[in-house]
Every structure is written in structure tokens, then in C-alpha cells.
PDB file of N, CA and C in Angstrom:
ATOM      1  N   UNK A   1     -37.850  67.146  14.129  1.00  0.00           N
ATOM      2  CA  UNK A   1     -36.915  68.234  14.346  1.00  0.00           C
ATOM      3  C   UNK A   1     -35.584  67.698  14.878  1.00  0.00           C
ATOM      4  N   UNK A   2     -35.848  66.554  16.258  1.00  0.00           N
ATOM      5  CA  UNK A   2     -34.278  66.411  16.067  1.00  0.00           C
ATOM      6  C   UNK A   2     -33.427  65.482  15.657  1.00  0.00           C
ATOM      7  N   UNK A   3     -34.577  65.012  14.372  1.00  0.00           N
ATOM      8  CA  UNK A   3     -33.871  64.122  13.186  1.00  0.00           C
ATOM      9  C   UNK A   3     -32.552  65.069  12.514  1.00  0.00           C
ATOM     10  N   UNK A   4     -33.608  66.141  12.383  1.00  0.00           N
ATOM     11  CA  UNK A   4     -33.147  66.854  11.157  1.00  0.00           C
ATOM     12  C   UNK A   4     -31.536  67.490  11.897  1.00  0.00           C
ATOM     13  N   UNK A   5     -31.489  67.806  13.122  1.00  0.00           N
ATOM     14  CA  UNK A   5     -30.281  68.483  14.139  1.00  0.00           C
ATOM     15  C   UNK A   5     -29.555  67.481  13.839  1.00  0.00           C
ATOM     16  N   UNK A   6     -29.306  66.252  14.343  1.00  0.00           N
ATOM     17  CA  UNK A   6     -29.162  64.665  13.893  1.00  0.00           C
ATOM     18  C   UNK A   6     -28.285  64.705  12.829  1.00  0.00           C
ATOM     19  N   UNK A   7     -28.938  64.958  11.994  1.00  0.00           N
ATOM     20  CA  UNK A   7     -28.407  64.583  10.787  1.00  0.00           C
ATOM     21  C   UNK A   7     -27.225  65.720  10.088  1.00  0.00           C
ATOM     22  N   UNK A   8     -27.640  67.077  10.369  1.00  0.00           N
ATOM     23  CA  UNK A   8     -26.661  68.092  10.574  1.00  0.00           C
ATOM     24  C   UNK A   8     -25.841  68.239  11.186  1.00  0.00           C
ATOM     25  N   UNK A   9     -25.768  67.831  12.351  1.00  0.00           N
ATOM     26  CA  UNK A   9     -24.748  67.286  13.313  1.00  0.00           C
ATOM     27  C   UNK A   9     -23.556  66.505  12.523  1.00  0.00           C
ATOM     28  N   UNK A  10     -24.168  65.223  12.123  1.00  0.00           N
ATOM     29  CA  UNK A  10     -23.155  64.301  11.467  1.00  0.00           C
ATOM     30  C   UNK A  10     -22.568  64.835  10.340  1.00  0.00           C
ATOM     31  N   UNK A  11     -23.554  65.462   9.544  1.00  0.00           N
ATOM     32  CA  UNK A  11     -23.091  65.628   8.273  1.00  0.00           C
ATOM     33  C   UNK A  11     -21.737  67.089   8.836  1.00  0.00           C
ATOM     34  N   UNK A  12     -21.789  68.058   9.599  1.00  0.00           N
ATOM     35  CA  UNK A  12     -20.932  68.771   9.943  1.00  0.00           C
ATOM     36  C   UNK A  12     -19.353  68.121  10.968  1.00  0.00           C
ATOM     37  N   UNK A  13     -20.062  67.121  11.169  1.00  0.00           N
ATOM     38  CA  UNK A  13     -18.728  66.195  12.146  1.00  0.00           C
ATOM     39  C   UNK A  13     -17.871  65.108  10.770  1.00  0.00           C
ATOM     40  N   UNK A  14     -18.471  65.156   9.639  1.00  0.00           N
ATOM     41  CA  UNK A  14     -17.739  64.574   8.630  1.00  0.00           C
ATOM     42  C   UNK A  14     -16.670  65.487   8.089  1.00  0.00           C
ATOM     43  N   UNK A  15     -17.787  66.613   7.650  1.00  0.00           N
ATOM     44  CA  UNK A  15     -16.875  67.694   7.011  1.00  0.00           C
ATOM     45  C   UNK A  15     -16.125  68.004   8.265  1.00  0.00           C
ATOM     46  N   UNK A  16     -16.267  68.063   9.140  1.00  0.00           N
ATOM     47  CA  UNK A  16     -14.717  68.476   9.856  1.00  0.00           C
ATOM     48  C   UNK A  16     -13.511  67.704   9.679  1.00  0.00           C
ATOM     49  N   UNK A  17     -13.894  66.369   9.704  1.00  0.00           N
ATOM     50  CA  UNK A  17     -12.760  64.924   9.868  1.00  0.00           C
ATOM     51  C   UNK A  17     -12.297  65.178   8.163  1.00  0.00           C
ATOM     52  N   UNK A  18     -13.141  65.529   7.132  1.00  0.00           N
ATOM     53  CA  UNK A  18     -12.311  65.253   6.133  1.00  0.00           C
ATOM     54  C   UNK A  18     -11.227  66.355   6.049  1.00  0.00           C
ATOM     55  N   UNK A  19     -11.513  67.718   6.458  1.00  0.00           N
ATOM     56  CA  UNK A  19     -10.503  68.456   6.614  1.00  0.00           C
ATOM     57  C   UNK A  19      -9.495  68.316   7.883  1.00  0.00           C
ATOM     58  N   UNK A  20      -9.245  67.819   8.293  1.00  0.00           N
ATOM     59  CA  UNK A  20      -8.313  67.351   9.489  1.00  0.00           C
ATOM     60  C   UNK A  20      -8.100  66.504   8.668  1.00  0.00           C
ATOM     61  N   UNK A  21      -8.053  65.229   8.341  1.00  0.00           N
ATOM     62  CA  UNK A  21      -7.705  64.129   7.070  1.00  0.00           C
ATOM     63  C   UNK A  21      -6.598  65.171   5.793  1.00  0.00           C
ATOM     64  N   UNK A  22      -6.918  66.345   5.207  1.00  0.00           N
ATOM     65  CA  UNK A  22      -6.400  66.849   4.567  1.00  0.00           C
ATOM     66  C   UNK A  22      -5.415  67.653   4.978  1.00  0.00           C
ATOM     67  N   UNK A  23      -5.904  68.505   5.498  1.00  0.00           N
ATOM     68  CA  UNK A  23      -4.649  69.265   6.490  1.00  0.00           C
ATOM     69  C   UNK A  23      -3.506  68.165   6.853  1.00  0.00           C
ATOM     70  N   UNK A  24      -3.749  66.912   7.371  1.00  0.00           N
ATOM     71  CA  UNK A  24      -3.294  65.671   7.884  1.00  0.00           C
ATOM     72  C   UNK A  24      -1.729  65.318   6.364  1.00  0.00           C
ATOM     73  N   UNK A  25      -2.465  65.247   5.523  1.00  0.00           N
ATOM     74  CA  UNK A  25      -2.183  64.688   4.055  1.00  0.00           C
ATOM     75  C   UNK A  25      -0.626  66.072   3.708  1.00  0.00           C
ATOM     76  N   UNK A  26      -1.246  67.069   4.021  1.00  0.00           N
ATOM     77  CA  UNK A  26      -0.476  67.949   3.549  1.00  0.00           C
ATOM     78  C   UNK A  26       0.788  68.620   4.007  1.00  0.00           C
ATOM     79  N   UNK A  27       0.411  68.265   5.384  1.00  0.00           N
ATOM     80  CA  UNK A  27       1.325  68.441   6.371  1.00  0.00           C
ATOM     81  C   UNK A  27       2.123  67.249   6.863  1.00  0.00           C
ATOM     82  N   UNK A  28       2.522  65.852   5.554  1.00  0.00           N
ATOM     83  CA  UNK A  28       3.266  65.088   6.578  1.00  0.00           C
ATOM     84  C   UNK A  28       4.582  65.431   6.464  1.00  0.00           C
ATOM     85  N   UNK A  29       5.021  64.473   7.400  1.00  0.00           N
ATOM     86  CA  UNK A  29       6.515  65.010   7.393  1.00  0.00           C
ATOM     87  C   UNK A  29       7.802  64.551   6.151  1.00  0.00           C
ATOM     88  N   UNK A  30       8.401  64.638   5.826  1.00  0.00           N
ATOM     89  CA  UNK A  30       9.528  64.343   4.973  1.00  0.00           C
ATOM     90  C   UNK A  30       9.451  63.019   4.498  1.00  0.00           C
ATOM     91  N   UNK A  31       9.898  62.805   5.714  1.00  0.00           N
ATOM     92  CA  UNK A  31      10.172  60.646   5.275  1.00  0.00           C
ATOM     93  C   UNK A  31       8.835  59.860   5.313  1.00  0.00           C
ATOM     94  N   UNK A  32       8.181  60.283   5.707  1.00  0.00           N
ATOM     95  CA  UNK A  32       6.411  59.466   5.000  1.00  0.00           C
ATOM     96  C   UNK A  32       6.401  59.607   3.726  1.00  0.00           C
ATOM     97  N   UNK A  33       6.444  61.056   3.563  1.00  0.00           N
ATOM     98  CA  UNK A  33       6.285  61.692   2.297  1.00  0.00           C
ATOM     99  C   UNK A  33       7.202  60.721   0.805  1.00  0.00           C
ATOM    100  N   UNK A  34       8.901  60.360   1.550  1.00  0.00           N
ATOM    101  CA  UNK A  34       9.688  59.228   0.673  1.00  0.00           C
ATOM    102  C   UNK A  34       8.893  58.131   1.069  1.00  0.00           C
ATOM    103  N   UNK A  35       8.530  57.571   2.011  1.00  0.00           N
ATOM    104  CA  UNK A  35       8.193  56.313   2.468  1.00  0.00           C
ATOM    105  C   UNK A  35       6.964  56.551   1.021  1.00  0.00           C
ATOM    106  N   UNK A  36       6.110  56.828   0.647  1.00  0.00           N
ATOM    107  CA  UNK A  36       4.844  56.905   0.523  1.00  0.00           C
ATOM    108  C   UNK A  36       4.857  57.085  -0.818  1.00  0.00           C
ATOM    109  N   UNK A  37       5.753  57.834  -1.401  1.00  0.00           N
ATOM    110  CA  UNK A  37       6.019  57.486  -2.740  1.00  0.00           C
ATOM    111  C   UNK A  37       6.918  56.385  -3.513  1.00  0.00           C
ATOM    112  N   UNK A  38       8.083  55.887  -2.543  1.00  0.00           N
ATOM    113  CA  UNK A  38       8.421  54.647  -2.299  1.00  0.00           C
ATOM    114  C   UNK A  38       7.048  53.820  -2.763  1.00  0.00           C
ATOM    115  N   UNK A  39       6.281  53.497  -2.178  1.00  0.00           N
ATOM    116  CA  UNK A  39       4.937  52.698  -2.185  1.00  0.00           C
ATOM    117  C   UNK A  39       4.495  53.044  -3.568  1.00  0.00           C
ATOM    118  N   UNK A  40       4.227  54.213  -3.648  1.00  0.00           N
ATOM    119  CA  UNK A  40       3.287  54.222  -4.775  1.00  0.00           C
ATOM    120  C   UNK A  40       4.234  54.151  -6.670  1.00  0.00           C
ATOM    121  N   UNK A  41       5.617  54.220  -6.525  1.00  0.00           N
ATOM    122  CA  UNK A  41       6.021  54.078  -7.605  1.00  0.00           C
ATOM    123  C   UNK A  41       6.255  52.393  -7.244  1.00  0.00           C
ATOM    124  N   UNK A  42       6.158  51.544  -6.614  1.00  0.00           N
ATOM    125  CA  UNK A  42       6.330  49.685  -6.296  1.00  0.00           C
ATOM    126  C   UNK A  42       4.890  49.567  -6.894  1.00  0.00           C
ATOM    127  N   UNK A  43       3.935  50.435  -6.415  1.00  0.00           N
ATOM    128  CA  UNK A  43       2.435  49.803  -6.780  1.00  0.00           C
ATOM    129  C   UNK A  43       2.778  49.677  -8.254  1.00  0.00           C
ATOM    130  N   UNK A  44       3.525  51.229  -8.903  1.00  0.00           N
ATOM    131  CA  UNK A  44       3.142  51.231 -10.655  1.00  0.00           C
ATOM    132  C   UNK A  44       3.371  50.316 -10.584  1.00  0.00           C
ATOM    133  N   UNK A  45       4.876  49.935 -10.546  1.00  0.00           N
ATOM    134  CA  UNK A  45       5.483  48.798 -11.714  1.00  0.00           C
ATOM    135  C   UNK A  45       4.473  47.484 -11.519  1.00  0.00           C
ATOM    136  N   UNK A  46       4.152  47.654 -10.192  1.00  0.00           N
ATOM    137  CA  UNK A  46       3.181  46.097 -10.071  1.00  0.00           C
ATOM    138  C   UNK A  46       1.810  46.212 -10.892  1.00  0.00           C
ATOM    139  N   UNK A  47       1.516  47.182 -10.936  1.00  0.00           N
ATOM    140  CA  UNK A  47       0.220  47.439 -11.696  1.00  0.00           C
ATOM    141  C   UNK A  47       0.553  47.300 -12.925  1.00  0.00           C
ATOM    142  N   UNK A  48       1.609  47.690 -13.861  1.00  0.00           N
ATOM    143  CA  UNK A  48       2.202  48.011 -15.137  1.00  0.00           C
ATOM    144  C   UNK A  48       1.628  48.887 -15.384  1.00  0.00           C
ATOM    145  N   UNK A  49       0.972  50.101 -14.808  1.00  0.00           N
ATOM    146  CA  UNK A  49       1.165  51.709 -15.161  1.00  0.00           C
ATOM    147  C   UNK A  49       2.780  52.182 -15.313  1.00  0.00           C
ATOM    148  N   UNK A  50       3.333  51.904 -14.670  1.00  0.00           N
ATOM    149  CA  UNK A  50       4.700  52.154 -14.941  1.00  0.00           C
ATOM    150  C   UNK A  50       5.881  51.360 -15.779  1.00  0.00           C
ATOM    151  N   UNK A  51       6.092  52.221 -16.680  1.00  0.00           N
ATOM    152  CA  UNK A  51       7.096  50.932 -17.741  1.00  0.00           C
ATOM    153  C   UNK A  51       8.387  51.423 -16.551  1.00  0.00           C
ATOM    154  N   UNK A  52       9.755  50.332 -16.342  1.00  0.00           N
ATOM    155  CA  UNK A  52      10.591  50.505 -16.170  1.00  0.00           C
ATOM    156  C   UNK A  52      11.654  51.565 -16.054  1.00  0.00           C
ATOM    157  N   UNK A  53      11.618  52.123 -17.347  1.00  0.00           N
ATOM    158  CA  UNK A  53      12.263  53.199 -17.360  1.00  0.00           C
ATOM    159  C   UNK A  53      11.822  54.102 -17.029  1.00  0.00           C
ATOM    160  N   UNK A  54      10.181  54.711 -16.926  1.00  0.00           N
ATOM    161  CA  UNK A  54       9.576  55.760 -15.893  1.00  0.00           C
ATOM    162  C   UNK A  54      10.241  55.257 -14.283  1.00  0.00           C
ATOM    163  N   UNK A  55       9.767  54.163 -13.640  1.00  0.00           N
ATOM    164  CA  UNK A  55      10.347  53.745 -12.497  1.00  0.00           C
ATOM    165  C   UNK A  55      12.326  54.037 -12.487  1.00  0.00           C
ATOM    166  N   UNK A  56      12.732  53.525 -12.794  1.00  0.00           N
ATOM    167  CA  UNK A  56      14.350  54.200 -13.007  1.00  0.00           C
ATOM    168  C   UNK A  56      14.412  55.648 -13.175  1.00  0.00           C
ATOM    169  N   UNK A  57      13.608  56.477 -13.382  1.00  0.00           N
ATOM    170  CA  UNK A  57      13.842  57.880 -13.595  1.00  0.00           C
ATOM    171  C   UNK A  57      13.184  58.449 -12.219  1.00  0.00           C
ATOM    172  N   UNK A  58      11.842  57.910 -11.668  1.00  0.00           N
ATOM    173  CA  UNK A  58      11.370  58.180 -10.643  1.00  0.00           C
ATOM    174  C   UNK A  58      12.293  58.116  -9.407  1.00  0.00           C
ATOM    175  N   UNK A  59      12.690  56.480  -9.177  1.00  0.00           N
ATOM    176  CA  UNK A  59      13.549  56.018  -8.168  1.00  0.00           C
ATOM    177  C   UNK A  59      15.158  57.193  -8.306  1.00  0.00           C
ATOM    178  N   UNK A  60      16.186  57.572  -9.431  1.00  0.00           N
ATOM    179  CA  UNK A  60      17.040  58.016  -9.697  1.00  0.00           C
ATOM    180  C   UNK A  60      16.003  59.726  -8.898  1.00  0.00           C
ATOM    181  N   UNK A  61      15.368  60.272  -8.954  1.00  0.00           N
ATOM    182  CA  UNK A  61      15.175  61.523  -8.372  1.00  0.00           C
ATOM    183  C   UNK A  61      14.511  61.088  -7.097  1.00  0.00           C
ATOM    184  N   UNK A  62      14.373  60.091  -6.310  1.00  0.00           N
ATOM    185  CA  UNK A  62      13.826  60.131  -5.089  1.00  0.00           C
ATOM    186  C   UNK A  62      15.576  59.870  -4.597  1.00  0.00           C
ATOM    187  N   UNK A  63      16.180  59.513  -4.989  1.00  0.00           N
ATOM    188  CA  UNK A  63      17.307  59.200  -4.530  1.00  0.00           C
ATOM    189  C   UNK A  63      18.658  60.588  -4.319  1.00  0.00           C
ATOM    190  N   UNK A  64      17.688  61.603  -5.709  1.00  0.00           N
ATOM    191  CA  UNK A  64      18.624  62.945  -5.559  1.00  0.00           C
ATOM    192  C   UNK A  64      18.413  63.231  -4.341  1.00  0.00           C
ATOM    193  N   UNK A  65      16.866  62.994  -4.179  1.00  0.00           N
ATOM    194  CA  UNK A  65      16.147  64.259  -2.722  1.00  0.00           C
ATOM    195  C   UNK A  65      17.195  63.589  -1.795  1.00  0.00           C
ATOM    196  N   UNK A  66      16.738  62.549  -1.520  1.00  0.00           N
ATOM    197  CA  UNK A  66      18.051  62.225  -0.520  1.00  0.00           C
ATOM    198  C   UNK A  66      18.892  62.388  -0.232  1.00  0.00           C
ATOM    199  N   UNK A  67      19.875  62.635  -1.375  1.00  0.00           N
ATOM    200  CA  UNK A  67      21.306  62.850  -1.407  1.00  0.00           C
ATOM    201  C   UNK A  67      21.225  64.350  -0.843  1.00  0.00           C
ATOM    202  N   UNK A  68      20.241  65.331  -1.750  1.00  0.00           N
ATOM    203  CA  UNK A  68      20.269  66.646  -1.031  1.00  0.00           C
ATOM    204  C   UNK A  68      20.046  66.711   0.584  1.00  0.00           C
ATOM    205  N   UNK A  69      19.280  65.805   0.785  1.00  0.00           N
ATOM    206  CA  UNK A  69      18.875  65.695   2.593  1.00  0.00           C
ATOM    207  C   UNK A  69      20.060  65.679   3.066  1.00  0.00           C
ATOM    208  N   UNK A  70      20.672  64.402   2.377  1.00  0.00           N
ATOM    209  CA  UNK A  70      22.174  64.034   3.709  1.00  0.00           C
ATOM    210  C   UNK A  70      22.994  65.280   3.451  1.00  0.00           C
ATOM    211  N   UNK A  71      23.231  66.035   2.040  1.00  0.00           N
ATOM    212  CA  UNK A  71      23.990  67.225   2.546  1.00  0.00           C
ATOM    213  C   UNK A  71      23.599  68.078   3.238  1.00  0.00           C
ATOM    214  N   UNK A  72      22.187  68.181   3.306  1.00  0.00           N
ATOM    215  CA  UNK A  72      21.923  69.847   4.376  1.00  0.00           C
ATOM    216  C   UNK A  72      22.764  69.294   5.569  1.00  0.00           C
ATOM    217  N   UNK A  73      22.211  67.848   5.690  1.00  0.00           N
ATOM    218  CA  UNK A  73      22.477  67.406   7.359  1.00  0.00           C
ATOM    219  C   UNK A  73      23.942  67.503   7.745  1.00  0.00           C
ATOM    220  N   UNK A  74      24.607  67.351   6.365  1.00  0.00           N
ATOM    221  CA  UNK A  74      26.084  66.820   6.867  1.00  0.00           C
ATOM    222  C   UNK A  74      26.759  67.841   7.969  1.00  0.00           C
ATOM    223  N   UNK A  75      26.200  69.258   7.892  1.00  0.00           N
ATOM    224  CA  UNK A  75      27.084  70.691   8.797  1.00  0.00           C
ATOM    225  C   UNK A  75      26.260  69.871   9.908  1.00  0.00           C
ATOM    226  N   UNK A  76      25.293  69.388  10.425  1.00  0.00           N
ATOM    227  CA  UNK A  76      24.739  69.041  11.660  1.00  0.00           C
ATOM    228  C   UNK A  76      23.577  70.079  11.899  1.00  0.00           C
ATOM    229  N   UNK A  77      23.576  70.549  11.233  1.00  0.00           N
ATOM    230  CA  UNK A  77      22.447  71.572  11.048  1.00  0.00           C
ATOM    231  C   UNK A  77      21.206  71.079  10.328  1.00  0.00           C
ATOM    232  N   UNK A  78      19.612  71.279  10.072  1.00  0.00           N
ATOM    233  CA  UNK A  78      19.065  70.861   9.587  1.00  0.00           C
ATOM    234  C   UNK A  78      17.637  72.142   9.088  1.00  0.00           C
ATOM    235  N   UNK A  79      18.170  73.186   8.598  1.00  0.00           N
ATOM    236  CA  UNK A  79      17.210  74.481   8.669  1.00  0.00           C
ATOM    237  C   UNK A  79      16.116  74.239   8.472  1.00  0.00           C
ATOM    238  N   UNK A  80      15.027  75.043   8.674  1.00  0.00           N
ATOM    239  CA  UNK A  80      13.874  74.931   8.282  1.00  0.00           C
ATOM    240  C   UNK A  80      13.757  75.515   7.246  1.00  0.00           C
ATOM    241  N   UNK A  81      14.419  75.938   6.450  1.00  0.00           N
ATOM    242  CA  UNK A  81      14.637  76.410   4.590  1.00  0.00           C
ATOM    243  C   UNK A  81      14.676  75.365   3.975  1.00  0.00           C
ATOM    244  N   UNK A  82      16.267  74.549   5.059  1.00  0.00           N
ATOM    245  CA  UNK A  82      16.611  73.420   3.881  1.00  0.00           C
ATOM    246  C   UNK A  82      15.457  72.073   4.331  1.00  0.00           C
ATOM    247  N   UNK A  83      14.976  72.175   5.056  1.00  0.00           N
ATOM    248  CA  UNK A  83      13.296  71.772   5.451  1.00  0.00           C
ATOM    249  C   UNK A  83      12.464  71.579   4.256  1.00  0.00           C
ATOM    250  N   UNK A  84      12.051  72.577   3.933  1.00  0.00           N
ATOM    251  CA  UNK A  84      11.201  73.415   3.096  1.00  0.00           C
ATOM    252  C   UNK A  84      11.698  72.866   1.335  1.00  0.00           C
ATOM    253  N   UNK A  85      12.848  73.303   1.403  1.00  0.00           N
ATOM    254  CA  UNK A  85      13.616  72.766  -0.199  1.00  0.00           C
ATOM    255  C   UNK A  85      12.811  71.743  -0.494  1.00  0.00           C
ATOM    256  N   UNK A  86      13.661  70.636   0.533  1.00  0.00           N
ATOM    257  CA  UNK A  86      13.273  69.303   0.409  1.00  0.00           C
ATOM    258  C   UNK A  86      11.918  68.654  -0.405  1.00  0.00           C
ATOM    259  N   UNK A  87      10.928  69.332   0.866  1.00  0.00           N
ATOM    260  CA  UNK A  87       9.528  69.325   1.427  1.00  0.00           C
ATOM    261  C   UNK A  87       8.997  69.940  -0.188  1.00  0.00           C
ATOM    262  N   UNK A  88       9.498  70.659  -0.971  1.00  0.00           N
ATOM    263  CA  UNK A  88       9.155  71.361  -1.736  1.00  0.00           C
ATOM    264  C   UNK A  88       9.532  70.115  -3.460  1.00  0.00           C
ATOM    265  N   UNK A  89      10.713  69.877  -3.256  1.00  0.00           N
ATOM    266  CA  UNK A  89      11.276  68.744  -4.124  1.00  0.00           C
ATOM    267  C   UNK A  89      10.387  67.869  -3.868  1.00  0.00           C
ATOM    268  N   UNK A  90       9.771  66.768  -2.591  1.00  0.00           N
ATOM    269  CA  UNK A  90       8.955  66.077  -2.600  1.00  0.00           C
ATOM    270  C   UNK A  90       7.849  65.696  -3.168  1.00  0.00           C
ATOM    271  N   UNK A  91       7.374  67.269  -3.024  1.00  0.00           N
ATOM    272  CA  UNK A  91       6.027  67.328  -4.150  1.00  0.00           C
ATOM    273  C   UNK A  91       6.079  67.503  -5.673  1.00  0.00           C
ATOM    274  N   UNK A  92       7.292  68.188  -6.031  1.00  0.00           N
ATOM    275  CA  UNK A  92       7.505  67.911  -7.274  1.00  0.00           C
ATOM    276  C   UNK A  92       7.584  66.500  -7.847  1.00  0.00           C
ATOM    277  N   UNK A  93       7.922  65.631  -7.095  1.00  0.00           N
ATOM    278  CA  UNK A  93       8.366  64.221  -7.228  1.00  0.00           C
ATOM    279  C   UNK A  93       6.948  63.138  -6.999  1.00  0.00           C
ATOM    280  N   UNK A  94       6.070  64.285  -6.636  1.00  0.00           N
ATOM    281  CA  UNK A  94       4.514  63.132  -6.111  1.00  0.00           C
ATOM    282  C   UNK A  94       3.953  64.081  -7.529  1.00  0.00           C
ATOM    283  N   UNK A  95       4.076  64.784  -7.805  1.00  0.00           N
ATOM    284  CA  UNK A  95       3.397  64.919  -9.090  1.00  0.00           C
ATOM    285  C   UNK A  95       3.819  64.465 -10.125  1.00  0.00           C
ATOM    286  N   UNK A  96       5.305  64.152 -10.571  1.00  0.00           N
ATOM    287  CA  UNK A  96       6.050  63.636 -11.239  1.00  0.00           C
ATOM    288  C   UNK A  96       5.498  61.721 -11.275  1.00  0.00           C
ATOM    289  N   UNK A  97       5.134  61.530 -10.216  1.00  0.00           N
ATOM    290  CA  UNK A  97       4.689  60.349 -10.050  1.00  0.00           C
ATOM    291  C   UNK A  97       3.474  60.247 -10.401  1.00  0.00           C
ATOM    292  N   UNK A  98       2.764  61.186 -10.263  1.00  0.00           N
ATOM    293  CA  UNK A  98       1.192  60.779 -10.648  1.00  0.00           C
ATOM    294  C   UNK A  98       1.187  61.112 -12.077  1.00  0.00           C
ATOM    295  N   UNK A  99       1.914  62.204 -12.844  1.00  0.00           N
ATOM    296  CA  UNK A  99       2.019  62.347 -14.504  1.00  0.00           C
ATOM    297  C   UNK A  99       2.381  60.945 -14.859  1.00  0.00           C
ATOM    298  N   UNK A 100       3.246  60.497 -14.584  1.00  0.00           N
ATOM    299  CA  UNK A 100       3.880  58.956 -15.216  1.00  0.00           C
ATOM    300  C   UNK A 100       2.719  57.853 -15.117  1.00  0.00           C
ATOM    301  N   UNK A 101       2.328  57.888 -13.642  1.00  0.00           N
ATOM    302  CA  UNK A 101       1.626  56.812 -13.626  1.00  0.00           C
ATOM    303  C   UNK A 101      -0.066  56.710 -14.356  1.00  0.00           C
ATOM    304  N   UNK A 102      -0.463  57.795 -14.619  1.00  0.00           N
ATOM    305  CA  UNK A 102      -1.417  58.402 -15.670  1.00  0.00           C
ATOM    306  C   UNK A 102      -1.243  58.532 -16.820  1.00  0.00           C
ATOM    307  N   UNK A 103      -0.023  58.406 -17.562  1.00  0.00           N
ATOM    308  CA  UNK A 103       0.479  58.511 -18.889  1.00  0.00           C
ATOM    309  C   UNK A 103      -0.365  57.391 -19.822  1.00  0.00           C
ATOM    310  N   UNK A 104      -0.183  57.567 -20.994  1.00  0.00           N
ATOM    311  CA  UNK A 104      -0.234  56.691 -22.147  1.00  0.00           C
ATOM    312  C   UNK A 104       0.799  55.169 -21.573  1.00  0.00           C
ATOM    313  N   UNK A 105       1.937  55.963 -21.693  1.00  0.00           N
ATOM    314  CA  UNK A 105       3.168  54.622 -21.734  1.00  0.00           C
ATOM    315  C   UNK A 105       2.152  53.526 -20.293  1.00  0.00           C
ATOM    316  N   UNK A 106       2.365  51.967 -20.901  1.00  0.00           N
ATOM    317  CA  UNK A 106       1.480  51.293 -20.286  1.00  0.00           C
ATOM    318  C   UNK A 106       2.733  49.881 -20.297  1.00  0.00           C
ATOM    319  N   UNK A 107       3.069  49.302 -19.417  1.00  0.00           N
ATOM    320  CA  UNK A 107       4.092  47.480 -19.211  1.00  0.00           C
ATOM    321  C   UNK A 107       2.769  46.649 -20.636  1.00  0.00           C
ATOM    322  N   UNK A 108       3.027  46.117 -21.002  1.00  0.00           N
ATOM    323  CA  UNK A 108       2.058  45.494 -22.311  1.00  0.00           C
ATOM    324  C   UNK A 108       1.241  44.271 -21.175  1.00  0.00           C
ATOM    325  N   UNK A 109       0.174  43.703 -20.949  1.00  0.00           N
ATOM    326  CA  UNK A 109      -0.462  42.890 -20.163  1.00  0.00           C
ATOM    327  C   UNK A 109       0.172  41.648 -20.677  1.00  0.00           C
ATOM    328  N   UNK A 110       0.105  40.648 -19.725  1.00  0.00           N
ATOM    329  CA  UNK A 110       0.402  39.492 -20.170  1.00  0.00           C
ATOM    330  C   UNK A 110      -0.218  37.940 -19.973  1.00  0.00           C
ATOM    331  N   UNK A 111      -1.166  38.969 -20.152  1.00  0.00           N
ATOM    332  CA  UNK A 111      -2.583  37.890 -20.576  1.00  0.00           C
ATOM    333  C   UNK A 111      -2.785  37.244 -21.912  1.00  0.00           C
TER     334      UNK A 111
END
């Protein structure tokens, strides 16, 4: 019997951590969010999931978001709308990243 508590125990202290882990994931903040796709469009090209010109189109819209960042900021203001925009562009740009890097188009191996 208190195998079985035991083992329910853990198995309910996992499922908690993976949702705190997710909640975690979903809620980061802005610049992880660039930092992190930063990373993962360097992995394509190193992997050769990413041909070049996907990476140049990726990098050219992580670079818009930015540009939009520094203007909200420029009044010195920083809303939690223009928060949100951003935050909202981001994810367009992590899905944009995972379509590319899942695509057909493949760097040719050079083996």
C-alpha cells in the first residue's frame, strides 16, 4: 500500500514540474525569447536544415522585431501593448523558424 502512495506521489510531483516547466516556456520574457531563437536558427545552418537564404530571411525578421522594440522604447515609454506586439511577433518568428527548419529545402551533405 505505501508502494503504491509512493509511486503516486512521484508520478503527481512530475506532472506538476512538467507544467511549471511549460508555463515556464511560455511565459519567457522578450530577449530569451531573441536570445533563443538566435540559437536555434545558428543550430539550422550548422545542422544544414537551414539553406542560407531561409537563415537571411529568418535573421532579416528577428532584426525587424528589434527595430520595432527600439521604436516603442525610443518615447521612453515601454507599454505593456507594445509588450505584447512584440511578444506576439516573437512567436510568429519561432514558428516561422520551426516551418523552415522542418521544410524539404535541406544545405546538400558533404559527405
Amino acid at each position: 500500500m505505501n508502494k503504491f502512495i509512493g509511486t503516486g506521489l512521484l508520478v503527481v510531483g512530475f506532472m506538476g514540474a512538467n507544467s511549471v516547466y511549460a508555463d515556464n516556456y511560455h511565459r519567457q520574457s522578450n530577449n530569451q525569447m531573441q536570445y533563443n531563437q538566435a540559437q536555434r536558427i545558428h543550430q539550422g545552418v550548422q545542422s544544414g536544415s537551414l539553406t542560407r537564404q531561409e537563415a537571411q530571411n529568418l535573421a532579416q525578421q528577428q532584426h525587424q522585431i528589434r527595430a520595432e522594440e527600439r521604436s516603442y522604447k525610443s518615447d521612453g515609454r515601454y507599454t505593456p501593448a507594445e509588450r505584447q506586439d512584440v511578444h506576439q511577433d516573437l512567436q510568429q518568428a519561432s514558428g516561422n523558424i520551426y516551418q523552415e527548419k522542418h521544410d524539404a529545402a535541406r544545405v546538400p551533405s558533404r559527405y
